[in-house]
Every structure is written in structure tokens, then in C-alpha cells.
PDB file of N, CA and C in Angstrom:
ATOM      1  N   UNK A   1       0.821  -1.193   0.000  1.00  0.00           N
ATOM      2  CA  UNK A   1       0.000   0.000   0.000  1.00  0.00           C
ATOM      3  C   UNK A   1       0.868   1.261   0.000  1.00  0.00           C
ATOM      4  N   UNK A   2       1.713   1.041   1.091  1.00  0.00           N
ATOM      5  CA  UNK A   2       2.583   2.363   0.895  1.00  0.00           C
ATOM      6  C   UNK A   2       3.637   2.777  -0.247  1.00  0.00           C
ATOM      7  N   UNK A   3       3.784   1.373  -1.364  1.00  0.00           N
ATOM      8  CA  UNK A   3       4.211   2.111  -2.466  1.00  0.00           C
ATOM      9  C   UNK A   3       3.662   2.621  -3.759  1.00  0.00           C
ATOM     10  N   UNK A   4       2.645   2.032  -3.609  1.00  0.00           N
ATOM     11  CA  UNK A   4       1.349   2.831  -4.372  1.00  0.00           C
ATOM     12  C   UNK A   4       0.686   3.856  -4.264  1.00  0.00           C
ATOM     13  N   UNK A   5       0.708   4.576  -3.000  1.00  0.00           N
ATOM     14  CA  UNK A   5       0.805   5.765  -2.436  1.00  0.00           C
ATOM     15  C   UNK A   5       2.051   7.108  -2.915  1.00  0.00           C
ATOM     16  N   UNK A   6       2.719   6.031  -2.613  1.00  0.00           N
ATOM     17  CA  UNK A   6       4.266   7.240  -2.701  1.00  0.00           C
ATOM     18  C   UNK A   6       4.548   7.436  -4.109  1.00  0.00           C
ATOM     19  N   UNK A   7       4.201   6.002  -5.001  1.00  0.00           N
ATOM     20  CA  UNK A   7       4.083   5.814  -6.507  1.00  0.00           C
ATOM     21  C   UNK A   7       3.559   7.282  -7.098  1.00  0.00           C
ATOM     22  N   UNK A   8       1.825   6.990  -6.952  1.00  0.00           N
ATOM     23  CA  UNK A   8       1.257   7.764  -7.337  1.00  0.00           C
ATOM     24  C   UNK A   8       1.614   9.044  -6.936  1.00  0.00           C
ATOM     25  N   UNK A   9       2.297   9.827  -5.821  1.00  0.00           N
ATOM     26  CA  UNK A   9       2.383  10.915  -5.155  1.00  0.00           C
ATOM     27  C   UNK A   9       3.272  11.563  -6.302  1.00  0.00           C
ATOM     28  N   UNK A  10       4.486  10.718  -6.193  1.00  0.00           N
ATOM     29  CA  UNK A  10       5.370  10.976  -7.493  1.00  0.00           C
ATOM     30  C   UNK A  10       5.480  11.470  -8.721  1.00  0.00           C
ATOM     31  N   UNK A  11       4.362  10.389  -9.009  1.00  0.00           N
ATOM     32  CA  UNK A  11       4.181  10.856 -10.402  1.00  0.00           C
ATOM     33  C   UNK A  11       3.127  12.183 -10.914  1.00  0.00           C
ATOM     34  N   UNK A  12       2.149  12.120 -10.303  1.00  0.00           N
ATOM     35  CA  UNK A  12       1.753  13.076 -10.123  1.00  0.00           C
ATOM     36  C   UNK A  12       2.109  14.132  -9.917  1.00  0.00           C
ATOM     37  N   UNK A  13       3.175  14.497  -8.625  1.00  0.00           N
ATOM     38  CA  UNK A  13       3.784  16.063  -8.432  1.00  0.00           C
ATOM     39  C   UNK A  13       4.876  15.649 -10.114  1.00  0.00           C
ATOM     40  N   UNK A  14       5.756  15.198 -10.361  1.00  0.00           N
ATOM     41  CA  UNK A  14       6.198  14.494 -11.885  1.00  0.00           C
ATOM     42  C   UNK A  14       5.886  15.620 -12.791  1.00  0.00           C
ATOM     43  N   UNK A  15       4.033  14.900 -13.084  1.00  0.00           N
ATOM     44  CA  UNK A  15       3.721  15.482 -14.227  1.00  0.00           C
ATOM     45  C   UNK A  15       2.821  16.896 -14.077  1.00  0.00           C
ATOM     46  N   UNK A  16       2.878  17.531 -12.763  1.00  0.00           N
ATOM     47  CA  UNK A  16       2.761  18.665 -12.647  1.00  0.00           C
ATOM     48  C   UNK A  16       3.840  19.410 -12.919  1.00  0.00           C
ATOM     49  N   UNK A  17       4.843  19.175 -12.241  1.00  0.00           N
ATOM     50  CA  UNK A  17       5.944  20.136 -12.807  1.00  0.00           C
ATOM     51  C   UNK A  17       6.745  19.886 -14.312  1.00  0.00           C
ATOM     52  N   UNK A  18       6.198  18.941 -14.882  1.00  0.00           N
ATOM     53  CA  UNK A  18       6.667  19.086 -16.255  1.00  0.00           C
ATOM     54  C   UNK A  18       5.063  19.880 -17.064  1.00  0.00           C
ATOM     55  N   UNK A  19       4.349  19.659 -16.416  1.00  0.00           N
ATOM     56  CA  UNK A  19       3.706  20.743 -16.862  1.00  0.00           C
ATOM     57  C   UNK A  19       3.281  22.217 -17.075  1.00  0.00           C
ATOM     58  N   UNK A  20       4.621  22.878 -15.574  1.00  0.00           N
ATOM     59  CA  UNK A  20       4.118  23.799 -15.277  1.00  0.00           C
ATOM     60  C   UNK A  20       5.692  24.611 -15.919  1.00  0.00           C
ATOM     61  N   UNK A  21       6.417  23.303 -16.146  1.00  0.00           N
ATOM     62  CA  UNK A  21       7.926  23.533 -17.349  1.00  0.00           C
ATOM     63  C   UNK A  21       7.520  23.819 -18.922  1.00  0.00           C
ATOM     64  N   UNK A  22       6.440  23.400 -19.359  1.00  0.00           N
ATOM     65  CA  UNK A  22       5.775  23.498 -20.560  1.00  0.00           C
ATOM     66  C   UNK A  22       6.509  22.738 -21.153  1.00  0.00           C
ATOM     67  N   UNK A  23       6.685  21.463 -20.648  1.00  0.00           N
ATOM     68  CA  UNK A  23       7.010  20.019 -21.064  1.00  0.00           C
ATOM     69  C   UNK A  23       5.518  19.235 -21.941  1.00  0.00           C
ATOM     70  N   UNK A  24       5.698  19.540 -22.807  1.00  0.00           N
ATOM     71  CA  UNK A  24       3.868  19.499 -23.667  1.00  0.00           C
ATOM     72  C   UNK A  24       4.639  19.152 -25.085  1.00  0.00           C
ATOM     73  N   UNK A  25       5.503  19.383 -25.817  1.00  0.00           N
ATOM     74  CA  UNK A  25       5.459  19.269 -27.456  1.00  0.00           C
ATOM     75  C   UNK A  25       6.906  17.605 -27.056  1.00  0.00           C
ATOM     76  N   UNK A  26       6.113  16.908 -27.937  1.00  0.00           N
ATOM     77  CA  UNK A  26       6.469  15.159 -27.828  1.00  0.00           C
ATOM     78  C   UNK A  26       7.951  15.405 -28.866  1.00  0.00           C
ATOM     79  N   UNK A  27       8.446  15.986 -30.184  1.00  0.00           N
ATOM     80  CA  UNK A  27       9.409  16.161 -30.916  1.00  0.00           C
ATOM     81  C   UNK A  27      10.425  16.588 -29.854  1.00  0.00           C
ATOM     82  N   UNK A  28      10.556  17.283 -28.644  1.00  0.00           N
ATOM     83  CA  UNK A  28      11.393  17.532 -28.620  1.00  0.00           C
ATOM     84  C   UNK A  28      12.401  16.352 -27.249  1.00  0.00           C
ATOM     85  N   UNK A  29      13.354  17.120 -27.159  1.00  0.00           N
ATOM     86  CA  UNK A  29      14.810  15.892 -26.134  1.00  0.00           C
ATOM     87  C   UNK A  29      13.692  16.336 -24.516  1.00  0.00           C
ATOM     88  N   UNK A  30      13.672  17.305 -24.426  1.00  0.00           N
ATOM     89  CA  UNK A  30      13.118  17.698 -22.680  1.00  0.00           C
ATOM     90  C   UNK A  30      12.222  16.557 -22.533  1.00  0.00           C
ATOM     91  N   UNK A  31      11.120  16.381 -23.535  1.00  0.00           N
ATOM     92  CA  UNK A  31      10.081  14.976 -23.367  1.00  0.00           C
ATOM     93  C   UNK A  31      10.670  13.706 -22.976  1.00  0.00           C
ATOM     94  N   UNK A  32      11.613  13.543 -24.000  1.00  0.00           N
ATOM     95  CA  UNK A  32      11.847  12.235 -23.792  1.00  0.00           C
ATOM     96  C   UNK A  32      13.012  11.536 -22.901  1.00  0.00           C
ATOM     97  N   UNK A  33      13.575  13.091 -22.302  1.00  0.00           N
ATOM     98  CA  UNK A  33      13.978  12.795 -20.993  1.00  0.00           C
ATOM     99  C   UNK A  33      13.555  12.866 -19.906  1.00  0.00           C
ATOM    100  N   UNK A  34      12.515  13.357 -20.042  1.00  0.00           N
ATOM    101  CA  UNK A  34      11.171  13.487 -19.003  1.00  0.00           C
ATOM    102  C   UNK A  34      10.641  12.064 -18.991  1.00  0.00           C
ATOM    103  N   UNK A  35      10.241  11.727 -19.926  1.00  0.00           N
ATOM    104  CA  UNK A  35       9.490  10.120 -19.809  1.00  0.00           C
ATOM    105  C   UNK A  35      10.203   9.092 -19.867  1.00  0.00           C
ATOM    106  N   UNK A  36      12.092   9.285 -19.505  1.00  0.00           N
ATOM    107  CA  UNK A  36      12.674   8.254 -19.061  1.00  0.00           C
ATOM    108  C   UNK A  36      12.590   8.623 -17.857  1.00  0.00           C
ATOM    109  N   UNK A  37      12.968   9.710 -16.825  1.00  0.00           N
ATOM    110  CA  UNK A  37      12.770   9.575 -15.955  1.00  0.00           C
ATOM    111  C   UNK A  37      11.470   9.009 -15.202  1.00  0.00           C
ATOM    112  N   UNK A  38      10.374   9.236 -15.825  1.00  0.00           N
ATOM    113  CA  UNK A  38       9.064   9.055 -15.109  1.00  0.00           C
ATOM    114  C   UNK A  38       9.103   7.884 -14.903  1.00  0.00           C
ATOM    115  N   UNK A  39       9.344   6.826 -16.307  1.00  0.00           N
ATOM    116  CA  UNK A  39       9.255   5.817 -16.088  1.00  0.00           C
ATOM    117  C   UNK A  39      10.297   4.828 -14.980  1.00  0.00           C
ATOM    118  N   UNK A  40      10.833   5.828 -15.033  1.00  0.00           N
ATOM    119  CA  UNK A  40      12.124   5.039 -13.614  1.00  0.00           C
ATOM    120  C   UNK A  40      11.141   5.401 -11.935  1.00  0.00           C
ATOM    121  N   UNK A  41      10.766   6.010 -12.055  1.00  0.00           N
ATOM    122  CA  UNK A  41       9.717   6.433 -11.379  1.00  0.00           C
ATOM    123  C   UNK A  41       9.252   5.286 -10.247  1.00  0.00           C
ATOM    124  N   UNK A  42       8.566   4.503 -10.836  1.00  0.00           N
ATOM    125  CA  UNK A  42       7.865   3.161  -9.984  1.00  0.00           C
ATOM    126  C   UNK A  42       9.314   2.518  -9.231  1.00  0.00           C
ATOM    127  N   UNK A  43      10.514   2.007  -9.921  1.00  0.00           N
ATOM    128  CA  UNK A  43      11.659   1.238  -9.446  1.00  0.00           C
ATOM    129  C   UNK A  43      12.488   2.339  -8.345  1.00  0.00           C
ATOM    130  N   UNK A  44      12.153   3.180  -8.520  1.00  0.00           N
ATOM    131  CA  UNK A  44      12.917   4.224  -7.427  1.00  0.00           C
ATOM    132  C   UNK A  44      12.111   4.140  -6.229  1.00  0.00           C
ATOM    133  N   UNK A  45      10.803   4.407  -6.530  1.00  0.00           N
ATOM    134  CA  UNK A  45      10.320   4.124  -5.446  1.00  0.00           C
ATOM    135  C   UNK A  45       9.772   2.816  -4.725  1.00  0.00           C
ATOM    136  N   UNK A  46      10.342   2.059  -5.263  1.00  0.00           N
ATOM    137  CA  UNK A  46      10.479   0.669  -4.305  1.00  0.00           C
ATOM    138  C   UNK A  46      11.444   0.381  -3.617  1.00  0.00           C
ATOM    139  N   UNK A  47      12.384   1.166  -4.337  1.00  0.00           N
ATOM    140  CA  UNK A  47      14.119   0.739  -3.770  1.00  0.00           C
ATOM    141  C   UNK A  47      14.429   2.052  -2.614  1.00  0.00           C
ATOM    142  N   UNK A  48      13.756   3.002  -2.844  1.00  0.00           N
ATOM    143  CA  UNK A  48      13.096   4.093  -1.739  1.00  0.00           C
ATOM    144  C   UNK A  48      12.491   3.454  -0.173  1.00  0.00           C
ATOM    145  N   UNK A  49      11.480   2.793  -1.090  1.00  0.00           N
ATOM    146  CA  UNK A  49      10.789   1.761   0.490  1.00  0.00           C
ATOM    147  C   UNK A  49      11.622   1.129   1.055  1.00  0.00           C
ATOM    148  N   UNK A  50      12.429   0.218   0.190  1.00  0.00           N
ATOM    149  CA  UNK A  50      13.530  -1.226   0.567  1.00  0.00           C
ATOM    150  C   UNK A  50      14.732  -0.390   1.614  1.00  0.00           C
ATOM    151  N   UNK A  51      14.773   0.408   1.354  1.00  0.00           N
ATOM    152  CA  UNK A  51      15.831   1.240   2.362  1.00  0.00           C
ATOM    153  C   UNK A  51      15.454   2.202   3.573  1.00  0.00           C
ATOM    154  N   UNK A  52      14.264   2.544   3.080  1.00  0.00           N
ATOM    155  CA  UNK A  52      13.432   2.590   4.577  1.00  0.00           C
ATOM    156  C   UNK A  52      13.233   1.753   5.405  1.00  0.00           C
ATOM    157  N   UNK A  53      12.623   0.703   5.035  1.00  0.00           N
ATOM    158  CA  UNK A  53      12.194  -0.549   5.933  1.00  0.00           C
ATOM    159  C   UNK A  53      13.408  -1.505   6.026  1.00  0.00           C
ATOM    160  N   UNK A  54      14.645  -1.347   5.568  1.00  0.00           N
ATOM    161  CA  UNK A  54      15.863  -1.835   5.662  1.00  0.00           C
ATOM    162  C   UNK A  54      16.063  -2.735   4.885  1.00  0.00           C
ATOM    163  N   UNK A  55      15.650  -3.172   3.837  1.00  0.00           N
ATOM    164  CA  UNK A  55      15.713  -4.563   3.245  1.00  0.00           C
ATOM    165  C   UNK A  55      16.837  -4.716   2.217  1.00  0.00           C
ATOM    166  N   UNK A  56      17.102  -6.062   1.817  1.00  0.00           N
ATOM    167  CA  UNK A  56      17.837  -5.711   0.660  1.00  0.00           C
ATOM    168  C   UNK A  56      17.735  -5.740  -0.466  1.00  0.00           C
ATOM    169  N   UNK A  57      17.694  -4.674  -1.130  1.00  0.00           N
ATOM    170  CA  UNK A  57      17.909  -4.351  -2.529  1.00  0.00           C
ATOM    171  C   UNK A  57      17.367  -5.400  -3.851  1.00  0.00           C
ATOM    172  N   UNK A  58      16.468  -5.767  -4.254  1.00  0.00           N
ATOM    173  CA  UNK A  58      16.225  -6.759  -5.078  1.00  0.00           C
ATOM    174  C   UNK A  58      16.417  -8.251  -4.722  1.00  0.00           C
ATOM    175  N   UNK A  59      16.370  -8.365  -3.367  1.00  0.00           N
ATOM    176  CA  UNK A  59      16.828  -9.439  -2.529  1.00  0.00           C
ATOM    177  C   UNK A  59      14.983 -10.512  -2.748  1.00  0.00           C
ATOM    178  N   UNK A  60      14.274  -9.567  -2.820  1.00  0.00           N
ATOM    179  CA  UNK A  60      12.894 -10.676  -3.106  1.00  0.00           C
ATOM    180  C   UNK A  60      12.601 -11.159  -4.381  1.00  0.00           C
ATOM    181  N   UNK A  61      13.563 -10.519  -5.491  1.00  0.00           N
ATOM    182  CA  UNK A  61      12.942 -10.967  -7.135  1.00  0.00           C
ATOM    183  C   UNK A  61      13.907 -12.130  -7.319  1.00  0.00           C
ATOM    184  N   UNK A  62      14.810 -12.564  -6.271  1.00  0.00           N
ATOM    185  CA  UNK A  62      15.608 -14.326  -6.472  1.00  0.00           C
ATOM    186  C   UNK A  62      16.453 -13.931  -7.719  1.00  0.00           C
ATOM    187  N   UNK A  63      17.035 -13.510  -8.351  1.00  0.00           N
ATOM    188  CA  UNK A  63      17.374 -13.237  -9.613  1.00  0.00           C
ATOM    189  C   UNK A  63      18.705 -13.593  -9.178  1.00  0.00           C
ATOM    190  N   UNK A  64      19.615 -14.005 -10.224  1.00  0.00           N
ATOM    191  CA  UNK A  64      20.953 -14.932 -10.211  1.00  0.00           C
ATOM    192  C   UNK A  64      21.334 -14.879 -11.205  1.00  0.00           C
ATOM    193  N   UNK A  65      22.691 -14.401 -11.503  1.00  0.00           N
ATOM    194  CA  UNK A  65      23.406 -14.526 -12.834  1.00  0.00           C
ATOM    195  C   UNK A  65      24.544 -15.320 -12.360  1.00  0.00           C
ATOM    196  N   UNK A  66      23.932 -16.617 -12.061  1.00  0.00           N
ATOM    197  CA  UNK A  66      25.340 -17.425 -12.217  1.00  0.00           C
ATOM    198  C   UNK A  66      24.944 -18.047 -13.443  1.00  0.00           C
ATOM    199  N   UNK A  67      26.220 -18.975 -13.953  1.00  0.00           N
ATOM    200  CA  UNK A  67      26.389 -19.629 -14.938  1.00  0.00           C
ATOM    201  C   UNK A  67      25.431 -20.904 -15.041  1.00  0.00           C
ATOM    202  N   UNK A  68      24.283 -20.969 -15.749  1.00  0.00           N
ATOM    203  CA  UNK A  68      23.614 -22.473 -15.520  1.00  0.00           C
ATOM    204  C   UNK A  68      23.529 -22.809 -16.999  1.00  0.00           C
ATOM    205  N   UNK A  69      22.746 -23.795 -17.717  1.00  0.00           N
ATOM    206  CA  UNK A  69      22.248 -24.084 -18.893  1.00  0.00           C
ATOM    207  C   UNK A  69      21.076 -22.334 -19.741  1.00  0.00           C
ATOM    208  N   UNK A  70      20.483 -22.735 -18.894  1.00  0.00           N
ATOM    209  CA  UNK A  70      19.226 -21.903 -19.288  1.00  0.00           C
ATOM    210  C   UNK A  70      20.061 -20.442 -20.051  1.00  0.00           C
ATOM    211  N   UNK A  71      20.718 -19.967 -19.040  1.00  0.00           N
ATOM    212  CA  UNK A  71      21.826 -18.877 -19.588  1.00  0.00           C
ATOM    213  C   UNK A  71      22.774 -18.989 -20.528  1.00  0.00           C
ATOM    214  N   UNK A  72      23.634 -19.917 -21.101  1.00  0.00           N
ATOM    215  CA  UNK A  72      23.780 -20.720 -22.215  1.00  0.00           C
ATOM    216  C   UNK A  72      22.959 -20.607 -23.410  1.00  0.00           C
ATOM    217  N   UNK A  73      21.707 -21.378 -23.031  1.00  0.00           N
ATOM    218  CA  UNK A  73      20.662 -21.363 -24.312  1.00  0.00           C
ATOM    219  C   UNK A  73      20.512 -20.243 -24.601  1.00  0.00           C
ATOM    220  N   UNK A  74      20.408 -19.259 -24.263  1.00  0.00           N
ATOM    221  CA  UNK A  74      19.507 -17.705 -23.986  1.00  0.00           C
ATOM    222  C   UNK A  74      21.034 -17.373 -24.806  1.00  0.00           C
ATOM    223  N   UNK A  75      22.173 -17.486 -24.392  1.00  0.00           N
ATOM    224  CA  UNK A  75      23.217 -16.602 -25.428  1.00  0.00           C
ATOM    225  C   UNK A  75      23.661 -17.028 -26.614  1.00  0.00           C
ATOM    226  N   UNK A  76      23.146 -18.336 -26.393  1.00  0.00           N
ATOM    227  CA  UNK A  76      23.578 -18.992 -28.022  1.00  0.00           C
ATOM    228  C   UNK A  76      22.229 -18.773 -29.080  1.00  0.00           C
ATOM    229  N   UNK A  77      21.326 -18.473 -28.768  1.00  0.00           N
ATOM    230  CA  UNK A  77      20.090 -18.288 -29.119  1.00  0.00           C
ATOM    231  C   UNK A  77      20.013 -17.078 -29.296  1.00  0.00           C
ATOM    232  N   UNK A  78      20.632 -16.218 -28.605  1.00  0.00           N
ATOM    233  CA  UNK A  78      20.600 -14.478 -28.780  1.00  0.00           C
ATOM    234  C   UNK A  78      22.127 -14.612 -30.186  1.00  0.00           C
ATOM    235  N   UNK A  79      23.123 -15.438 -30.258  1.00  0.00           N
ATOM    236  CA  UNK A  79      23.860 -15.321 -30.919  1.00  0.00           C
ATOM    237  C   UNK A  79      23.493 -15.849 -32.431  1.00  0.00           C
ATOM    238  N   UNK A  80      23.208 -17.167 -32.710  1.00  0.00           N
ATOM    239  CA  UNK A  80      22.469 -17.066 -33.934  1.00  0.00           C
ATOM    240  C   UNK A  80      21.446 -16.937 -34.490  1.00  0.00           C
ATOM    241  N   UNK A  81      20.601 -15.800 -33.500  1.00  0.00           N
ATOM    242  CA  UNK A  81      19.598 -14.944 -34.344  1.00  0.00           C
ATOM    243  C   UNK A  81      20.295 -13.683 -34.925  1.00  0.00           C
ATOM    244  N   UNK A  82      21.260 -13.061 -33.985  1.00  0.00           N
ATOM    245  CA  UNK A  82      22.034 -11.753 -34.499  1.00  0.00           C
ATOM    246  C   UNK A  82      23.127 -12.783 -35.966  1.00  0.00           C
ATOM    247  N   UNK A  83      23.692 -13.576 -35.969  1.00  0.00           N
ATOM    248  CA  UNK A  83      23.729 -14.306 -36.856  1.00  0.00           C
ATOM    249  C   UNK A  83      23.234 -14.010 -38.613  1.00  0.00           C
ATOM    250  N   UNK A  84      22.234 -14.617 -38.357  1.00  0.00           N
ATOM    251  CA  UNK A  84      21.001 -15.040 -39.432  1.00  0.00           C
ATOM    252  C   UNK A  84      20.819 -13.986 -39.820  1.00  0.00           C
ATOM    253  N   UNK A  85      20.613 -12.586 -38.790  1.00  0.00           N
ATOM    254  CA  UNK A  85      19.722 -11.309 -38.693  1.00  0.00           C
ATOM    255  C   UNK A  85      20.600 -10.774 -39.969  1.00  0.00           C
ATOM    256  N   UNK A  86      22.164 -10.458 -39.915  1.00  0.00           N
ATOM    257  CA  UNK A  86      23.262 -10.235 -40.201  1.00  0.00           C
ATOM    258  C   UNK A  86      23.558 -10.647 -41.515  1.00  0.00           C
ATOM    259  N   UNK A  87      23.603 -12.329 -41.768  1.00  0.00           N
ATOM    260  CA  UNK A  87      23.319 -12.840 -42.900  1.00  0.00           C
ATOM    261  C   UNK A  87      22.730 -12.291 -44.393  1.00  0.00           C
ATOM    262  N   UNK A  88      21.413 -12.225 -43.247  1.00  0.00           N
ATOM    263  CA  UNK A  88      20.175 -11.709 -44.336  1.00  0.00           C
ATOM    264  C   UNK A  88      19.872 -10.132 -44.744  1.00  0.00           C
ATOM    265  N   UNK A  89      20.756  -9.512 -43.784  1.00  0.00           N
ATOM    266  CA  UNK A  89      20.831  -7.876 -44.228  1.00  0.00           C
ATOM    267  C   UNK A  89      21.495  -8.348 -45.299  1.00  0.00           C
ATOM    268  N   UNK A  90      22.867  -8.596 -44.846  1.00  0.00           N
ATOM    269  CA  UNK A  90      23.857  -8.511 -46.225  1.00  0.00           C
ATOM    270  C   UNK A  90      23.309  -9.017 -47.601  1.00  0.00           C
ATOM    271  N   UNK A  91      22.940 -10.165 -47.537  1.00  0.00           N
ATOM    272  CA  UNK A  91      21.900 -10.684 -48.611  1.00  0.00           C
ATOM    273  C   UNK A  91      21.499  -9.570 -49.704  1.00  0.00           C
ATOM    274  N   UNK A  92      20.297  -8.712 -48.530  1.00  0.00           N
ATOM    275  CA  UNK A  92      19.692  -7.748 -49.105  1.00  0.00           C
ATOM    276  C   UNK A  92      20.867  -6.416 -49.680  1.00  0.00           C
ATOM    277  N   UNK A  93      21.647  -6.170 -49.032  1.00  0.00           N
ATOM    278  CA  UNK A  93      22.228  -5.251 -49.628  1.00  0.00           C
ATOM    279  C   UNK A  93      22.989  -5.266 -50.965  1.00  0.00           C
ATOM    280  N   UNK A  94      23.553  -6.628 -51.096  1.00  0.00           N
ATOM    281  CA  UNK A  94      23.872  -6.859 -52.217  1.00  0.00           C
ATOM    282  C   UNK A  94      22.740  -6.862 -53.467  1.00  0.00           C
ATOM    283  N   UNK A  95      21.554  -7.179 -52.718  1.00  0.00           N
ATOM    284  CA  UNK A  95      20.789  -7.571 -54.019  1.00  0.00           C
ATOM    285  C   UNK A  95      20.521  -6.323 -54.479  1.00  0.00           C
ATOM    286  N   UNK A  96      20.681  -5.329 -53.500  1.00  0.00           N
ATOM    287  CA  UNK A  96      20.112  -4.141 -53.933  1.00  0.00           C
ATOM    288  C   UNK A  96      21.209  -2.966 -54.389  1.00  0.00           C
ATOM    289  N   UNK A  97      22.801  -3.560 -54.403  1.00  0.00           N
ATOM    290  CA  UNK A  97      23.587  -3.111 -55.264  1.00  0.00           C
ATOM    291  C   UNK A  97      23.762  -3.711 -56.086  1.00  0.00           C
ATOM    292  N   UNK A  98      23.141  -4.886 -56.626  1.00  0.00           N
ATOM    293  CA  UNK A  98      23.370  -5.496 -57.946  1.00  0.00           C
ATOM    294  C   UNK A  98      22.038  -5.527 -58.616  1.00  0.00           C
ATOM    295  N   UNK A  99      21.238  -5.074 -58.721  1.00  0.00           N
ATOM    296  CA  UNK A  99      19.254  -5.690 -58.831  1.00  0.00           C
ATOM    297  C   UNK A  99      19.829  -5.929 -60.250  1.00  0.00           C
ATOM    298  N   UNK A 100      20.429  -4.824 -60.664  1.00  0.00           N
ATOM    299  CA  UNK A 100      20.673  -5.371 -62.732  1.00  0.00           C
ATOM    300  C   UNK A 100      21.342  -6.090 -62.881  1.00  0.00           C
ATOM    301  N   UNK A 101      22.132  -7.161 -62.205  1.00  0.00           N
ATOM    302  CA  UNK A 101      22.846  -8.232 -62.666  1.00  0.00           C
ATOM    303  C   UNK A 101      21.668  -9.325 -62.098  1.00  0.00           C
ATOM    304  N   UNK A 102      21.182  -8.860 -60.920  1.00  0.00           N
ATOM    305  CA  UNK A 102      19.829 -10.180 -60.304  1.00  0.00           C
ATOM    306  C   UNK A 102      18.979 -10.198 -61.806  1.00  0.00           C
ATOM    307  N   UNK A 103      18.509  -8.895 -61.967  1.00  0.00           N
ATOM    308  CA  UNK A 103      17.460  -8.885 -63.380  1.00  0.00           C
ATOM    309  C   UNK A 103      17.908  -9.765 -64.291  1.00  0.00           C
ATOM    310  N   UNK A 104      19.196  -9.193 -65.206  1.00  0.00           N
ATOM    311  CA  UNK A 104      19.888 -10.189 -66.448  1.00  0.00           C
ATOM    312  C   UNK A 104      20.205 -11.326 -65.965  1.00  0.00           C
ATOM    313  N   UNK A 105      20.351 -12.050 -64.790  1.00  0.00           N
ATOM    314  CA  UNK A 105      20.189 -13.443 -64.551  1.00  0.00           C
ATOM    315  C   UNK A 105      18.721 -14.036 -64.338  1.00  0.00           C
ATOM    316  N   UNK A 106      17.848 -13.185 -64.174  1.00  0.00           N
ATOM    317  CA  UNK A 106      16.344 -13.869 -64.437  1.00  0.00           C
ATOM    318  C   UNK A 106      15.951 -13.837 -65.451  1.00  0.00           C
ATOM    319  N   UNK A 107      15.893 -12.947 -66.372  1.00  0.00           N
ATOM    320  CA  UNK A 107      15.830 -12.893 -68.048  1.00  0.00           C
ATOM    321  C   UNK A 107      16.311 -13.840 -68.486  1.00  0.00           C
ATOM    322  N   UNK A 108      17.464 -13.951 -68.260  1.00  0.00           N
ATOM    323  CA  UNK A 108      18.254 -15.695 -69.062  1.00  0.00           C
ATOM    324  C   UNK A 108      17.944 -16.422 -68.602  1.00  0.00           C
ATOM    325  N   UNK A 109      17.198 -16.671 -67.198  1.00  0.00           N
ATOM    326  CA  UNK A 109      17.036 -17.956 -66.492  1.00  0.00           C
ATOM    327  C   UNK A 109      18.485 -18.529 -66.227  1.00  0.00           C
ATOM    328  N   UNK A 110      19.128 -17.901 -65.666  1.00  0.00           N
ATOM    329  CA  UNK A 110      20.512 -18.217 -65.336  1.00  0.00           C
ATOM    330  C   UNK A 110      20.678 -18.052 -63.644  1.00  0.00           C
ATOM    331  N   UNK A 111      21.298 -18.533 -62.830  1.00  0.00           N
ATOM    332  CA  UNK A 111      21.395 -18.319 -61.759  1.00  0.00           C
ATOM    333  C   UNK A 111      22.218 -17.407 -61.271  1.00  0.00           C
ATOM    334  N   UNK A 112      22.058 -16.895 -60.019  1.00  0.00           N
ATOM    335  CA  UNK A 112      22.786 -15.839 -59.691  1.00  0.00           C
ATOM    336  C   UNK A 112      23.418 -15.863 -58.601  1.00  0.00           C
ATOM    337  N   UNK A 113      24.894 -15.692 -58.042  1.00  0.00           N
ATOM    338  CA  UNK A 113      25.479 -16.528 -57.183  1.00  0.00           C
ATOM    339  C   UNK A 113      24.428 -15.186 -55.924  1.00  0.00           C
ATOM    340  N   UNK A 114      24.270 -14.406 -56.468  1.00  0.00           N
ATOM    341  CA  UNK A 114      23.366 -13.659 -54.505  1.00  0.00           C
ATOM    342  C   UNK A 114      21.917 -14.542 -54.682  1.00  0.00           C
ATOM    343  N   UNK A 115      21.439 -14.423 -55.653  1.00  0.00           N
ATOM    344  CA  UNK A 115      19.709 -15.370 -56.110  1.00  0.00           C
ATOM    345  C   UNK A 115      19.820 -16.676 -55.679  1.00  0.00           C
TER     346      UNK A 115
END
């Protein structure tokens, strides 16, 4: 309860004083450093509470970066998608510095070592 309180208190005084900054037009940098901060907003004020009431620090979300499998899968899996991702740009870029040699190899029905 009391961080839903202090939450809301926050954000609220927040978006009063970016309002009363004439923090209003979305194109510009003041916004969108405004709405990173806001959004840090909620995690500040938990870690606000956690040090009031003495606790430790992200000590209830169990979170662990040791070395297991699962963490493994997750980087080899993050690695050949950036991979593939990589692959297939290049692919495209070539095709799209060569499209007239892709073309005169479809006209002939000839293959094309990027096709």
C-alpha cells in the first residue's frame, strides 16, 4: 500500500511540474527525458521503500546470474539470431547493389550466385 501511495504521489507532483515547465510538445529531447525519468519512477520508489524498511535491494525478485544451462541457451540463441539477422541484411544489400545483374540473370534464367 505504501508504495502505491508514494508511486502515485510521485508521479503526479512528476507530471505537474513538467507541466508547469511546458514540457507538452512530444518532438522535442526535454520529453523524452522526461518520460525516461518518469518511467524510472515506480523502481525508485520501491528501492526508496527497501531502504526505509531496511531490506535488501532486489533481494525478493531471487534473480541470479550465475552460470547455468538456461543462460547458455539464452546466449547462443541471442547469438544465432544476431547471426542469421546479419546474414540476411547482407543478402539484401547486395541484391540491392546489384538488382541489374539479379534482373539479367532472371531474363536468361541463369542463376545468380546472390539469387
Amino acid at each position: 500500500m505504501q508504495w502505491i501511495v508514494l508511486t502515485c504521489l510521485l508521479s503526479w507532483a512528476a507530471a505537474g511540474v513538467a507541466i508547469l515547465l511546458g514540457i507538452r510538445d512530444v518532438q522535442k529531447i526535454s520529453y523524452m527525458i522526461f518520460g525516461a525519468f518518469y518511467m524510472l519512477l515506480t523502481a525508485l520508489c520501491a528501492l526508496l521503500l527497501q531502504k526505509i524498511h531496511k531490506e535488501k535491494p532486489f533481494g525478493n525478485l531471487r534473480i541470479s546470474f550465475r552460470l547455468n544451462r538456461w543462460f547458455l541457451i539464452v546466449q547462443a540463441t541471442v547469438g544465432v539470431k544476431t547471426i542469421s539477422a546479419n546474414e540476411k541484411n547482407h543478402c539484401r544489400l547486395l541484391q540491392s547493389a546489384r538488382s541489374k545483374t539479379c534482373e539479367r540473370a532472371r531474363t536468361r534464367n541463369v542463376s545468380c550466385e546472390i539469387c
